[in-house]
PDB file of N, CA and C in Angstrom:
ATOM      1  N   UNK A   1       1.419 -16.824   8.432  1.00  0.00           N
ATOM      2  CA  UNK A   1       2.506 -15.899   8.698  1.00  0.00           C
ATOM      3  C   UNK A   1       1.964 -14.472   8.708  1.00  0.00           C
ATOM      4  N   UNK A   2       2.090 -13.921   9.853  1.00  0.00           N
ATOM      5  CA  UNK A   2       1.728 -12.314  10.048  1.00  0.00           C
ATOM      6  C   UNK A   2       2.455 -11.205   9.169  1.00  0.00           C
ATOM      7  N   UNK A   3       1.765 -10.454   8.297  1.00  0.00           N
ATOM      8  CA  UNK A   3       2.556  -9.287   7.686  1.00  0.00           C
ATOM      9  C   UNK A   3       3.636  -8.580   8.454  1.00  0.00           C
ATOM     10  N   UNK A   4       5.111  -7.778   7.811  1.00  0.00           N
ATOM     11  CA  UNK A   4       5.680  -7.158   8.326  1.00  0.00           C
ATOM     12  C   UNK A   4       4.436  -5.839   8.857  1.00  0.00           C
ATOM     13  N   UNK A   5       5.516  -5.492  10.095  1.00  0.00           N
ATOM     14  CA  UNK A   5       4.608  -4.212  10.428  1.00  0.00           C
ATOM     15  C   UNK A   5       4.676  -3.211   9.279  1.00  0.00           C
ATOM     16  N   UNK A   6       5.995  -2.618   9.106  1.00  0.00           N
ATOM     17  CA  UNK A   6       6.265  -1.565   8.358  1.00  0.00           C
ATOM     18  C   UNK A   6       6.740  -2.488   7.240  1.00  0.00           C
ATOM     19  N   UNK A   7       6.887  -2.003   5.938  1.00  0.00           N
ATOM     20  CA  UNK A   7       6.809  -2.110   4.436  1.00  0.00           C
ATOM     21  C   UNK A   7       8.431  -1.927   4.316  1.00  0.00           C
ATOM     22  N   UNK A   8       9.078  -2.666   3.886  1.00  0.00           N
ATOM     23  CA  UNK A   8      10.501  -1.626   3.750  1.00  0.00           C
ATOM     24  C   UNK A   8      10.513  -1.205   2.423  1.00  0.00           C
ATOM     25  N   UNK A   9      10.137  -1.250   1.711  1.00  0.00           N
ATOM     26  CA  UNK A   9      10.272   0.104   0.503  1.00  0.00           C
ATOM     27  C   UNK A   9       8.685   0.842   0.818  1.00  0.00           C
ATOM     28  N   UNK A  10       8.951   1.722   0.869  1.00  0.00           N
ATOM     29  CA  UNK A  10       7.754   2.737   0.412  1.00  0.00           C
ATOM     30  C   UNK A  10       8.350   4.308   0.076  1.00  0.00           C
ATOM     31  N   UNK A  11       8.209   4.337  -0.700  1.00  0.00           N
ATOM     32  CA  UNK A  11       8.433   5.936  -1.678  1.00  0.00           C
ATOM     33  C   UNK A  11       8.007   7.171  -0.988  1.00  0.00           C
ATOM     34  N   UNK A  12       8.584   7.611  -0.575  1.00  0.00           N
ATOM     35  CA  UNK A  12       7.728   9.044   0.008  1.00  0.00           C
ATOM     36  C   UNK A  12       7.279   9.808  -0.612  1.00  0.00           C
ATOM     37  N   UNK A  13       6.090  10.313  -0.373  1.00  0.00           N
ATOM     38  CA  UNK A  13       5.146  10.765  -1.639  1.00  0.00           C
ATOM     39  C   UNK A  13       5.785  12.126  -1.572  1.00  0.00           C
ATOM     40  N   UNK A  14       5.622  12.597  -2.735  1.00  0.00           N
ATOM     41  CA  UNK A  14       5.849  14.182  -3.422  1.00  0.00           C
ATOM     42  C   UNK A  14       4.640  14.787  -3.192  1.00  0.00           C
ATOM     43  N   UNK A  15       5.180  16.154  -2.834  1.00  0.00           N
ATOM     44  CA  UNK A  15       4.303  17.482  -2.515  1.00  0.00           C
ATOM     45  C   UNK A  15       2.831  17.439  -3.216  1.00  0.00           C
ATOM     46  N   UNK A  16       1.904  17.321  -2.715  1.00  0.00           N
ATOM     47  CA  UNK A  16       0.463  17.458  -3.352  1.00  0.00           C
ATOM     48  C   UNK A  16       0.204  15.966  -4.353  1.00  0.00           C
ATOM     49  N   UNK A  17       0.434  15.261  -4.164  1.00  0.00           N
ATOM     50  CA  UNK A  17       0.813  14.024  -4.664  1.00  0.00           C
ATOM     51  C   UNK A  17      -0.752  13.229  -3.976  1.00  0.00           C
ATOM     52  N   UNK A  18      -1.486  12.409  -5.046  1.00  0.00           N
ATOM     53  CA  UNK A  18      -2.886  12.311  -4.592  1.00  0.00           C
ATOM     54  C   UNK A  18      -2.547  10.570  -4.109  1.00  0.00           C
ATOM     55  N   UNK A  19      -3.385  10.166  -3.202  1.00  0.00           N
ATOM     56  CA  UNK A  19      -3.440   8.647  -3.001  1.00  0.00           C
ATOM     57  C   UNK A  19      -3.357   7.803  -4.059  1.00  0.00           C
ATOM     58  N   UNK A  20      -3.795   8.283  -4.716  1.00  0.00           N
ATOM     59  CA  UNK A  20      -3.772   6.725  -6.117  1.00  0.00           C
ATOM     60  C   UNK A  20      -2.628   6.782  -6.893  1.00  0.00           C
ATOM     61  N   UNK A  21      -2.105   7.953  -6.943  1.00  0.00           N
ATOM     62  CA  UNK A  21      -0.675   7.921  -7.522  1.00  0.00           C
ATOM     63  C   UNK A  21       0.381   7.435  -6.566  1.00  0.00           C
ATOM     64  N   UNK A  22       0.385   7.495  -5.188  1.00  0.00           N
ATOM     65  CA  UNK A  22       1.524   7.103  -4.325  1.00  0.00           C
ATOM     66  C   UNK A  22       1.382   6.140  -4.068  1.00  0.00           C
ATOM     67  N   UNK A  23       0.171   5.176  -4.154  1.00  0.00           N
ATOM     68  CA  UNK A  23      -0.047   3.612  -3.958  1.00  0.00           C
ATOM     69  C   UNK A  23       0.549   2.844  -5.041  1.00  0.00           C
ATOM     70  N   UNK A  24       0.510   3.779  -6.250  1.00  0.00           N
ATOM     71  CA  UNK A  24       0.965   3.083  -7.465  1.00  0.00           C
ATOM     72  C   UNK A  24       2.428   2.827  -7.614  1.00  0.00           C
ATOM     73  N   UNK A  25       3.041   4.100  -7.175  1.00  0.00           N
ATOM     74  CA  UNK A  25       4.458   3.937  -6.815  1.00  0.00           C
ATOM     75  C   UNK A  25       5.191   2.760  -6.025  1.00  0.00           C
ATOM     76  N   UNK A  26       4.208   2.831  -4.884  1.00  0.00           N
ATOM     77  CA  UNK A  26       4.608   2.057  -4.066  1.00  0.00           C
ATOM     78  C   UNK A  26       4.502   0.301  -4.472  1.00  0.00           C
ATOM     79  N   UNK A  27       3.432   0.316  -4.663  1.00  0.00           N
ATOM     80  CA  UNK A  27       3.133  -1.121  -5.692  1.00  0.00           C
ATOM     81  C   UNK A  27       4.193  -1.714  -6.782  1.00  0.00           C
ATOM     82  N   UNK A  28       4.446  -0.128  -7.581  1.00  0.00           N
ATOM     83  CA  UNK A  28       5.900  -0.444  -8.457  1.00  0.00           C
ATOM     84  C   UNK A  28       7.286  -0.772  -7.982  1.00  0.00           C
ATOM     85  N   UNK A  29       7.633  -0.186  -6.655  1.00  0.00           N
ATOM     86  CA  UNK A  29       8.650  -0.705  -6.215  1.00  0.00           C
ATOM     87  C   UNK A  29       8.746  -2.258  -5.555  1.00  0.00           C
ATOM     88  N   UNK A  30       7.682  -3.041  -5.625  1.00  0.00           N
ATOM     89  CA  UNK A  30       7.505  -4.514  -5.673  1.00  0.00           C
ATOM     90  C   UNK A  30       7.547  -5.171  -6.699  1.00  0.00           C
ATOM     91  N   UNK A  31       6.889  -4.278  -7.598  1.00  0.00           N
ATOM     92  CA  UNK A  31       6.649  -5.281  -9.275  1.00  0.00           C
ATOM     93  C   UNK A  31       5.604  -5.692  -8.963  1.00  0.00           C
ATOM     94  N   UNK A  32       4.351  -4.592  -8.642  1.00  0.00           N
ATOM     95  CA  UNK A  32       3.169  -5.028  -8.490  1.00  0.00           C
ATOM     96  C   UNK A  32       1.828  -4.464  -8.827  1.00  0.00           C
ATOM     97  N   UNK A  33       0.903  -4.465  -9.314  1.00  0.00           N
ATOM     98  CA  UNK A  33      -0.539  -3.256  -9.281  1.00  0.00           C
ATOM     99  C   UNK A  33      -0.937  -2.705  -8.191  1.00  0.00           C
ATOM    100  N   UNK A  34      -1.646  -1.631  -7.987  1.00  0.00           N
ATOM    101  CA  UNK A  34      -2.574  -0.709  -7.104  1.00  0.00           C
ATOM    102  C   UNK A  34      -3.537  -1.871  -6.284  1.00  0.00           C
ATOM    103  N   UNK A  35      -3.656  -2.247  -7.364  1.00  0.00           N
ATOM    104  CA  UNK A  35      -5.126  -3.086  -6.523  1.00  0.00           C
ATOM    105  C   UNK A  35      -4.369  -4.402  -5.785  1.00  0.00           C
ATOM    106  N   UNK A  36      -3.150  -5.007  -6.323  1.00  0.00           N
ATOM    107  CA  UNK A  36      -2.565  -6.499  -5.980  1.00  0.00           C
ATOM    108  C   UNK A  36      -2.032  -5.943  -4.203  1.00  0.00           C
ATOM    109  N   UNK A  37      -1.536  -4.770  -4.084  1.00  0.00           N
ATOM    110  CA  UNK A  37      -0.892  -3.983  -2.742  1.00  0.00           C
ATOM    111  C   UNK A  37      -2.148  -3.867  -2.164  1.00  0.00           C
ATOM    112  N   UNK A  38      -3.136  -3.803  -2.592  1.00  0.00           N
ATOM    113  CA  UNK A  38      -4.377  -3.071  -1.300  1.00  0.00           C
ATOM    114  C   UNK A  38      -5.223  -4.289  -1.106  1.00  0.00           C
ATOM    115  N   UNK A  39      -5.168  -5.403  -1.954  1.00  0.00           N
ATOM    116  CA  UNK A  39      -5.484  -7.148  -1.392  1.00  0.00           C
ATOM    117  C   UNK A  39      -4.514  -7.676  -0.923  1.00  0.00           C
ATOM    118  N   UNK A  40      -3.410  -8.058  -1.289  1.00  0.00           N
ATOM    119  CA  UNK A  40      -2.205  -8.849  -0.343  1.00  0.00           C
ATOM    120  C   UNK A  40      -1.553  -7.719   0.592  1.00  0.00           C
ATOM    121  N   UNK A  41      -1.279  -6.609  -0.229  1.00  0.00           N
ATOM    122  CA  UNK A  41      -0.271  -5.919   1.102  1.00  0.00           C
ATOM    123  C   UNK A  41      -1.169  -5.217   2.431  1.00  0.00           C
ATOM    124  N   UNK A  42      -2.090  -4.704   1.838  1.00  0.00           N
ATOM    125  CA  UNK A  42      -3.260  -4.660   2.851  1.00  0.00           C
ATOM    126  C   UNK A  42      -4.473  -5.200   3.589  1.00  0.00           C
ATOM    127  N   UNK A  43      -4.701  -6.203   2.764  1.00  0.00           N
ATOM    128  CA  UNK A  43      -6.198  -6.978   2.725  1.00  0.00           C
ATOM    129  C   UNK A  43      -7.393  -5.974   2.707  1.00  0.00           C
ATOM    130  N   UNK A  44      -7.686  -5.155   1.925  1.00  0.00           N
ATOM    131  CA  UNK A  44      -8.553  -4.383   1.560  1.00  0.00           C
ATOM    132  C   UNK A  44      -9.011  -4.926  -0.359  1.00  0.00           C
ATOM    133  N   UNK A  45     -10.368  -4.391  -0.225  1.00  0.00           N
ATOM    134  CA  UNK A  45     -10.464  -4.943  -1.588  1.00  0.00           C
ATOM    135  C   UNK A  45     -10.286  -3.651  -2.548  1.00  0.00           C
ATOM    136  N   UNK A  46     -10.347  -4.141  -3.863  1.00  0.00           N
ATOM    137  CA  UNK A  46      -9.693  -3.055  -4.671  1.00  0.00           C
ATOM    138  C   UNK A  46     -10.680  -1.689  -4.840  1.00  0.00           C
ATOM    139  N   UNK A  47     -10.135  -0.830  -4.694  1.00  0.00           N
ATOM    140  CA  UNK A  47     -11.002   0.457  -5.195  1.00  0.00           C
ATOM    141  C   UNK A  47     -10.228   1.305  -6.390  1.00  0.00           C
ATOM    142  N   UNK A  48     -11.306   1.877  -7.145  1.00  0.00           N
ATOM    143  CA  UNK A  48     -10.764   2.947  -8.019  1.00  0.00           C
ATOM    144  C   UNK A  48     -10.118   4.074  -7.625  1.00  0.00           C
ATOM    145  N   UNK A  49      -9.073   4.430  -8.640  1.00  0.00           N
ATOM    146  CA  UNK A  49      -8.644   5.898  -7.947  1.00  0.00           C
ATOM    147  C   UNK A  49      -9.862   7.451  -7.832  1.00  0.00           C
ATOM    148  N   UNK A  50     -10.740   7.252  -7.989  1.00  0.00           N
ATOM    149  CA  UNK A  50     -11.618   8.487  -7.664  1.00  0.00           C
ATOM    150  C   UNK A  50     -12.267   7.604  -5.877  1.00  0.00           C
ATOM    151  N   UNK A  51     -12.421   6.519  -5.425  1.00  0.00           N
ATOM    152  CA  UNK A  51     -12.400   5.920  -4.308  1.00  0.00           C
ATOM    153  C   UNK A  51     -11.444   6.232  -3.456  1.00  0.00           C
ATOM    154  N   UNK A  52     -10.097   6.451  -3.710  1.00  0.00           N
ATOM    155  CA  UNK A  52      -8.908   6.473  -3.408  1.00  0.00           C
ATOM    156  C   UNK A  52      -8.662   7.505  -3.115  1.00  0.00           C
ATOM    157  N   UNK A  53      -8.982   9.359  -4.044  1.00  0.00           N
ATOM    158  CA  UNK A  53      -8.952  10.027  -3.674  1.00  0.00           C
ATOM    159  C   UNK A  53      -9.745  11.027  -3.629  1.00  0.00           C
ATOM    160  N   UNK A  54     -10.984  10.413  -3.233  1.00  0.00           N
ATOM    161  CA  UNK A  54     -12.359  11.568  -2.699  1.00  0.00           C
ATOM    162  C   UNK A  54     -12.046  11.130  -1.092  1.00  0.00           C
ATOM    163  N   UNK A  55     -12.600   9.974  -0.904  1.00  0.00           N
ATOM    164  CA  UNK A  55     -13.288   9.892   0.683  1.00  0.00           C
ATOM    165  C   UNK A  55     -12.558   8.098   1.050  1.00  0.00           C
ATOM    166  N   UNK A  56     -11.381   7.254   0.942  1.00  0.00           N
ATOM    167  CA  UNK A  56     -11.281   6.341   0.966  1.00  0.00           C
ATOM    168  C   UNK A  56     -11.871   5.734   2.799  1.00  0.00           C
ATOM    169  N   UNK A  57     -11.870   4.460   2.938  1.00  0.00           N
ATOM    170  CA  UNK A  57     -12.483   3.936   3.880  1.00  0.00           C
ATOM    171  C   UNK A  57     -11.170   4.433   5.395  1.00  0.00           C
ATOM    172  N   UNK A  58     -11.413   4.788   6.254  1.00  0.00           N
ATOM    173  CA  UNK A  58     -10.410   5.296   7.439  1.00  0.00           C
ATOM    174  C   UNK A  58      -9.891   4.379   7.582  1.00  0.00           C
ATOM    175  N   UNK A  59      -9.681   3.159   7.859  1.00  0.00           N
ATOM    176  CA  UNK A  59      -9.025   1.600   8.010  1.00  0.00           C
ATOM    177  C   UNK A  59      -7.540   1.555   7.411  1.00  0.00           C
ATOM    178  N   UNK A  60      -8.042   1.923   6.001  1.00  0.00           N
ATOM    179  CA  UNK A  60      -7.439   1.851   4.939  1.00  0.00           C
ATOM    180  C   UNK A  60      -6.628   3.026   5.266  1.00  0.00           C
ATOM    181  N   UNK A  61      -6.573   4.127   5.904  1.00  0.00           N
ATOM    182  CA  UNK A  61      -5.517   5.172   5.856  1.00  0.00           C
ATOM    183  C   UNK A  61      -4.811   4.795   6.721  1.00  0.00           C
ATOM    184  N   UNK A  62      -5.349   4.589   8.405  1.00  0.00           N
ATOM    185  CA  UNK A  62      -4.828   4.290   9.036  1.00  0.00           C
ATOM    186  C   UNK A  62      -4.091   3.091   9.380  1.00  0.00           C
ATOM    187  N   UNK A  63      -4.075   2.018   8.285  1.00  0.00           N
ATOM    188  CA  UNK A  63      -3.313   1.238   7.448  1.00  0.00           C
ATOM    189  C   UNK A  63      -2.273   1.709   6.909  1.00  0.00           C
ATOM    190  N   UNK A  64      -2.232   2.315   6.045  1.00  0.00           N
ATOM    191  CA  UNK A  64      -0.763   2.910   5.364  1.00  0.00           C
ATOM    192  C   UNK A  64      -0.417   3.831   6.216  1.00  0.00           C
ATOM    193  N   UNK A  65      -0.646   4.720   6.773  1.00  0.00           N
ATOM    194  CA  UNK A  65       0.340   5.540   8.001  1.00  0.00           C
ATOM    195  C   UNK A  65       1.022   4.259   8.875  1.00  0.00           C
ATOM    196  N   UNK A  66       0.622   3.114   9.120  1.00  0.00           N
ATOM    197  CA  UNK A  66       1.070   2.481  10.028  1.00  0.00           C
ATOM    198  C   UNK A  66       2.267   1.597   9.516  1.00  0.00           C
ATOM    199  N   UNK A  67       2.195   1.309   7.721  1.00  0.00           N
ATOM    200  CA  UNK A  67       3.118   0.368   6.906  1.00  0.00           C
ATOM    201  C   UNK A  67       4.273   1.116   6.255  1.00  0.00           C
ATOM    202  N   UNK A  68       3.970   3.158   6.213  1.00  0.00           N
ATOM    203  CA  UNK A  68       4.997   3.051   5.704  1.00  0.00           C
ATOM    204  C   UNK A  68       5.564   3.965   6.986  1.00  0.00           C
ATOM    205  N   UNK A  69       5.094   4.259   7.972  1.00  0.00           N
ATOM    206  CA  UNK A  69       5.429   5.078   8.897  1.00  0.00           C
ATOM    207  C   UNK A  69       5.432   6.664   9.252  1.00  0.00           C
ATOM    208  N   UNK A  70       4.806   6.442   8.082  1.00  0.00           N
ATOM    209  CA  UNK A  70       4.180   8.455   8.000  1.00  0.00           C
ATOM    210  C   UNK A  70       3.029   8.540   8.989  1.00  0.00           C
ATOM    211  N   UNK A  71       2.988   9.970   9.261  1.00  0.00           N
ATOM    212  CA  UNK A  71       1.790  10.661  10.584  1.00  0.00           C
ATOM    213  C   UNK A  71       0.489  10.403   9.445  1.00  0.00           C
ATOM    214  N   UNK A  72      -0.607  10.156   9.821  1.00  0.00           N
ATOM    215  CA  UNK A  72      -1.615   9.278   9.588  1.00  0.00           C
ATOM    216  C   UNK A  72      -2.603  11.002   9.015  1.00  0.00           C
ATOM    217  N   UNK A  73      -1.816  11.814   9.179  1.00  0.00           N
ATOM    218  CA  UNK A  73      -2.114  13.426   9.008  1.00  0.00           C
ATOM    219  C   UNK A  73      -1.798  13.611   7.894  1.00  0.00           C
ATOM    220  N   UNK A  74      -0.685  12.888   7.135  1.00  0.00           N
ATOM    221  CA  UNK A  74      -0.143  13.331   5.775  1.00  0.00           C
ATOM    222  C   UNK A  74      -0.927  12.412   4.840  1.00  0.00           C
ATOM    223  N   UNK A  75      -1.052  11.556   5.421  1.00  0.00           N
ATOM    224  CA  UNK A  75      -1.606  10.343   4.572  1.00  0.00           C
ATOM    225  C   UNK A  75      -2.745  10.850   4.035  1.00  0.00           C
ATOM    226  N   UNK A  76      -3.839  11.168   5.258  1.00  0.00           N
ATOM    227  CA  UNK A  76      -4.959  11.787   5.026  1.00  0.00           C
ATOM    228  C   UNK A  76      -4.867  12.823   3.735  1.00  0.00           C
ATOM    229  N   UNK A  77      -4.056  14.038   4.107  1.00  0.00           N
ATOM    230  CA  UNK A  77      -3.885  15.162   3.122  1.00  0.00           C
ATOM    231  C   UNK A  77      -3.887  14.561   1.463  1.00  0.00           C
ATOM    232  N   UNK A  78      -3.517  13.659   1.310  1.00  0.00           N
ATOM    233  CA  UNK A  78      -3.761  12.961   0.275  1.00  0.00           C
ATOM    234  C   UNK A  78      -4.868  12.596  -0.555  1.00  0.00           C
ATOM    235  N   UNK A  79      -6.142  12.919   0.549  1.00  0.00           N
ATOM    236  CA  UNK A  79      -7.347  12.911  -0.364  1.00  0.00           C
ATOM    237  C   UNK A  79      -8.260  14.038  -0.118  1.00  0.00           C
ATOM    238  N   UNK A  80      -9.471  14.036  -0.937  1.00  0.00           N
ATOM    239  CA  UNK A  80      -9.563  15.876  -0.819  1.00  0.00           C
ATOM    240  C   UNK A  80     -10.692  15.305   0.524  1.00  0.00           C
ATOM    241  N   UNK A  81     -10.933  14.468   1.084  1.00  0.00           N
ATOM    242  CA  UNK A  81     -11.865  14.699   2.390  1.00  0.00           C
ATOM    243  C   UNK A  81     -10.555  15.189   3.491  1.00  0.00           C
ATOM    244  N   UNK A  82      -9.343  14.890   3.073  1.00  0.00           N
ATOM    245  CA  UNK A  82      -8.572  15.623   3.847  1.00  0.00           C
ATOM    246  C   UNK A  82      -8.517  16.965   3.856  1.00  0.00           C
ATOM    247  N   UNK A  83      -9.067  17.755   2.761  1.00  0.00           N
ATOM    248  CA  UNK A  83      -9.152  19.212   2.807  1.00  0.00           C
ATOM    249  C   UNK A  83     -10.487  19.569   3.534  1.00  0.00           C
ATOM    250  N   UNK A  84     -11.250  18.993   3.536  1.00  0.00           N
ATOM    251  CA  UNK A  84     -12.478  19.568   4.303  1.00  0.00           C
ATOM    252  C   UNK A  84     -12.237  19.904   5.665  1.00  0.00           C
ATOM    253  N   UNK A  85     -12.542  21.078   6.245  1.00  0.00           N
ATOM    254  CA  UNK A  85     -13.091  21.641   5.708  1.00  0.00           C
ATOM    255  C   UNK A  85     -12.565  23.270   5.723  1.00  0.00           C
ATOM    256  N   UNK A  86     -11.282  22.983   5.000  1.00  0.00           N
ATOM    257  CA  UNK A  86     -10.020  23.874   4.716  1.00  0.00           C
ATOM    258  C   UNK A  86     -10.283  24.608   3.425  1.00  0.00           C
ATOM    259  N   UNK A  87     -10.384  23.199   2.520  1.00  0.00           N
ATOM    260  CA  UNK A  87     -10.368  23.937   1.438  1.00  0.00           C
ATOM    261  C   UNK A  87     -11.826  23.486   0.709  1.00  0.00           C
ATOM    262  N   UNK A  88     -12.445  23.123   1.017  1.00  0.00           N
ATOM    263  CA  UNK A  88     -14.354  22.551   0.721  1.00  0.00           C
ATOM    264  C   UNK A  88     -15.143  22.659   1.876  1.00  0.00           C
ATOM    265  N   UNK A  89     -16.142  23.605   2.040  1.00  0.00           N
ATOM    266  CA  UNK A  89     -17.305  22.879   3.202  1.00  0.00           C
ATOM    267  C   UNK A  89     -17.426  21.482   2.919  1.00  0.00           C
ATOM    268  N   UNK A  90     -17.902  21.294   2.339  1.00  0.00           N
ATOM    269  CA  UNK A  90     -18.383  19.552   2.400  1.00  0.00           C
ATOM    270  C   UNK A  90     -17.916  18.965   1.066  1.00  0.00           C
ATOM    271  N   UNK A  91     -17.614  17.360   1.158  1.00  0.00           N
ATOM    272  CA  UNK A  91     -17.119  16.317  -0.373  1.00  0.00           C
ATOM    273  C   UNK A  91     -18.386  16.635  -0.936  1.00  0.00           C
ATOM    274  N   UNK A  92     -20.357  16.392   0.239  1.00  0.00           N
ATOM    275  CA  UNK A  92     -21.061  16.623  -0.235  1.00  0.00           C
ATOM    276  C   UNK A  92     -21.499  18.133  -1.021  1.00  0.00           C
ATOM    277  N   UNK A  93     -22.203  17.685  -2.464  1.00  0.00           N
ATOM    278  CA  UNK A  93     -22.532  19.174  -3.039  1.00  0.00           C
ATOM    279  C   UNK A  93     -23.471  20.112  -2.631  1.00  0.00           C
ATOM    280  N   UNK A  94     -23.774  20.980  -2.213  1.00  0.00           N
ATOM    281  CA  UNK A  94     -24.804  21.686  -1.840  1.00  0.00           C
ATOM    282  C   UNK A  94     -25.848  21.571  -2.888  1.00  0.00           C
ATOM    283  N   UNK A  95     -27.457  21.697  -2.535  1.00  0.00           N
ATOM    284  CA  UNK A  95     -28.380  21.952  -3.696  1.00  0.00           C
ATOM    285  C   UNK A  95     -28.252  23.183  -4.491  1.00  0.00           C
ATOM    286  N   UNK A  96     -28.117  23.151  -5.701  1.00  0.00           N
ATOM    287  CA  UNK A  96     -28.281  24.378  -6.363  1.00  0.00           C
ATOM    288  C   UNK A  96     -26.693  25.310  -6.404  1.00  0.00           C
ATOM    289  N   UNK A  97     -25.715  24.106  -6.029  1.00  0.00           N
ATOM    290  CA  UNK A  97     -24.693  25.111  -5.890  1.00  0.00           C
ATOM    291  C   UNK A  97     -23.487  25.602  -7.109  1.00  0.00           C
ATOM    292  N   UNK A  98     -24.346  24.483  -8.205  1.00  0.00           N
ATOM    293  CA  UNK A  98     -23.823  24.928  -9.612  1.00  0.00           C
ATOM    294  C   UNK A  98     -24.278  25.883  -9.831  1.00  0.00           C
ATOM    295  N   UNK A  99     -25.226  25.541  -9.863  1.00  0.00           N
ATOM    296  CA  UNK A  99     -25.944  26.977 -10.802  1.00  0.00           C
ATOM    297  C   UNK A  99     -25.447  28.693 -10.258  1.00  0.00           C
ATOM    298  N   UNK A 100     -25.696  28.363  -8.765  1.00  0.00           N
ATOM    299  CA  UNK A 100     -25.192  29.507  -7.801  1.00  0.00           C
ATOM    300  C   UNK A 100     -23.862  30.199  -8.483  1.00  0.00           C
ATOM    301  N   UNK A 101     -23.503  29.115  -8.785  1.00  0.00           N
ATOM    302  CA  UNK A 101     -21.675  29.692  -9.313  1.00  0.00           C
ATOM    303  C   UNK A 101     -22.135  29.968 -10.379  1.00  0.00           C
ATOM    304  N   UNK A 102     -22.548  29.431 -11.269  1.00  0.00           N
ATOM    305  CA  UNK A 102     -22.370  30.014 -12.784  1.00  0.00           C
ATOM    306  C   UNK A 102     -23.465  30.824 -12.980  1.00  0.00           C
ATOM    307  N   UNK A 103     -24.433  31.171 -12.451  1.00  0.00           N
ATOM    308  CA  UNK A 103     -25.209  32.314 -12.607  1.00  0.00           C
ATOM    309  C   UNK A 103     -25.153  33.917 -11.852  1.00  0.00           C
ATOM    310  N   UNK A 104     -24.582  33.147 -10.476  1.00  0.00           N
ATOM    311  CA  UNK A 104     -24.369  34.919  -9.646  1.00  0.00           C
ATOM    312  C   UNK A 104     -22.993  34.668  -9.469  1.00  0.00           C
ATOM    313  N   UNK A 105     -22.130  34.034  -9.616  1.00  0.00           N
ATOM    314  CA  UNK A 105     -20.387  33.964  -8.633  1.00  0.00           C
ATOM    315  C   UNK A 105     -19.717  34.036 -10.106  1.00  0.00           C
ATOM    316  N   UNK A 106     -20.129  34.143 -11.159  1.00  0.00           N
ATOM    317  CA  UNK A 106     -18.949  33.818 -12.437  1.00  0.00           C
ATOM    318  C   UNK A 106     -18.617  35.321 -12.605  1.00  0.00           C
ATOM    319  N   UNK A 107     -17.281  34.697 -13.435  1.00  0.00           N
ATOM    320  CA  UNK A 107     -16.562  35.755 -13.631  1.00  0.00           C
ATOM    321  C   UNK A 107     -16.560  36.126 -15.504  1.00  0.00           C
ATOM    322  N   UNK A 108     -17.404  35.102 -16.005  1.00  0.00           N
ATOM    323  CA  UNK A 108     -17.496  34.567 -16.964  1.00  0.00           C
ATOM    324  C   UNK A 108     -18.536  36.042 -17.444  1.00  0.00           C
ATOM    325  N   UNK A 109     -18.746  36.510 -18.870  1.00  0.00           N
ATOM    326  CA  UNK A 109     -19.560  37.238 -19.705  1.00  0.00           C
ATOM    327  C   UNK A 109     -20.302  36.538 -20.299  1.00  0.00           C
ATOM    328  N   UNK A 110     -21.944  37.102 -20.511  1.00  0.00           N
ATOM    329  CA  UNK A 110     -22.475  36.715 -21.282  1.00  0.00           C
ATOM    330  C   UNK A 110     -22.236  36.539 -23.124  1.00  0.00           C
ATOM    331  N   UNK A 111     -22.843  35.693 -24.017  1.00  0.00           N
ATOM    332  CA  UNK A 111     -22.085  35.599 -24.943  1.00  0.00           C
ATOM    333  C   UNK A 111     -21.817  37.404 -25.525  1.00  0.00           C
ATOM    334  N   UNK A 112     -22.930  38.321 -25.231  1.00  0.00           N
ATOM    335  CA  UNK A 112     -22.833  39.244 -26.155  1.00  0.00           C
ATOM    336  C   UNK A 112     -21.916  40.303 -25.657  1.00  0.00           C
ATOM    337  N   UNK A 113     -21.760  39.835 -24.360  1.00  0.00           N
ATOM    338  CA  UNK A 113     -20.661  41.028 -23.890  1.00  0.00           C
ATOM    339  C   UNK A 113     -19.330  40.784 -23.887  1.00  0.00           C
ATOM    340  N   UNK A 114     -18.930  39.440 -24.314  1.00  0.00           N
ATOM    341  CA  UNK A 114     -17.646  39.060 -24.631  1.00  0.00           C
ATOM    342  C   UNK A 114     -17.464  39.487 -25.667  1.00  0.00           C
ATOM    343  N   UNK A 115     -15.356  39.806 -25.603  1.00  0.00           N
ATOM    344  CA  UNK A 115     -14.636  40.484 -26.997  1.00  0.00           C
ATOM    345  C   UNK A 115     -14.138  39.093 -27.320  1.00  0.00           C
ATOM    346  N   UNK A 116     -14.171  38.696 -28.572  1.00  0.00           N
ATOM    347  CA  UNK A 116     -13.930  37.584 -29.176  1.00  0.00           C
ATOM    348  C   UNK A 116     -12.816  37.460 -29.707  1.00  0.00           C
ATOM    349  N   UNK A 117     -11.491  36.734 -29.295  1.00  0.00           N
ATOM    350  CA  UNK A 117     -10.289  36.955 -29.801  1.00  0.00           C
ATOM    351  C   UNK A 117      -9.955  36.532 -30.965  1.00  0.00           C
ATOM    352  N   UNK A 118      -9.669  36.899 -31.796  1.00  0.00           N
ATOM    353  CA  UNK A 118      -9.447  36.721 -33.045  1.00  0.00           C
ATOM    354  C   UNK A 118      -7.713  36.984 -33.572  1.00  0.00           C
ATOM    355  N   UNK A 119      -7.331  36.557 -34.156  1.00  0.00           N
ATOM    356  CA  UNK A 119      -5.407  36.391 -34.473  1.00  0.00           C
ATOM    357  C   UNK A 119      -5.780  37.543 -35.425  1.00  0.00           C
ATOM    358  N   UNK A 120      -4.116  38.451 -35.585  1.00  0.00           N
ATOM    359  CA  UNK A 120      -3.922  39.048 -36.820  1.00  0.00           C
ATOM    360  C   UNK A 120      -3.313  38.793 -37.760  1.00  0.00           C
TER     361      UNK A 120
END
């Protein structure tokens, strides 16, 4: 027996609302887990939520835009490879780009030039 196309419950996700939390929702309105929806309701195998919302597999998005009927644009926005490269050059880290920040970009004082707050 072929899956429904579209899902008839699916929750519409809330504003800034990350993939692994709106799968979970959605899973709950079955009486079901994250992972039980992305093997039976999807046939995908299970991933963690840092899988879910760094860089998940494109299949898999363009999967749920298609089950619950959302633009495959919002879905995306849901994980931060959807912000690239808006709000990140790259998921990948640049070499040296910690240090870069915390040695020339901080806003941070060294210990001796910090005022140390203390209660009265």
């Amino acid at each position: 027996m072929r899956p429904p196309e579209r899902w008839p419950l699916h929750p519409a996700p809330v504003e800034m609302e990350s993939l692994s939390s709106w799968l979970r929702r959605i899973a709950a309105s079955y009486g079901m887990y994250s992972y039980a929806l992305l093997e039976h309701g999807l046939g995908h195998r299970e991933l963690s939520d840092p899988e879910l919302d760094l860089n998940p597999p494109t299949d898999l998005l363009e999967e749920l835009a298609k089950r619950t009927g959302l633009d495959q644009h919002r879905v995306i926005a849901m994980t931060m490879a959807g912000w690239v490269p808006w709000l990140f050059d790259s998921l990948i880290p640049a070499p040296g780009a910690y240090e870069t920040y915390v040695h020339q970009l901080s806003v941070l004082l060294p210990p001796k030039r910090r005022n140390i707050y203390t209660p009265r």
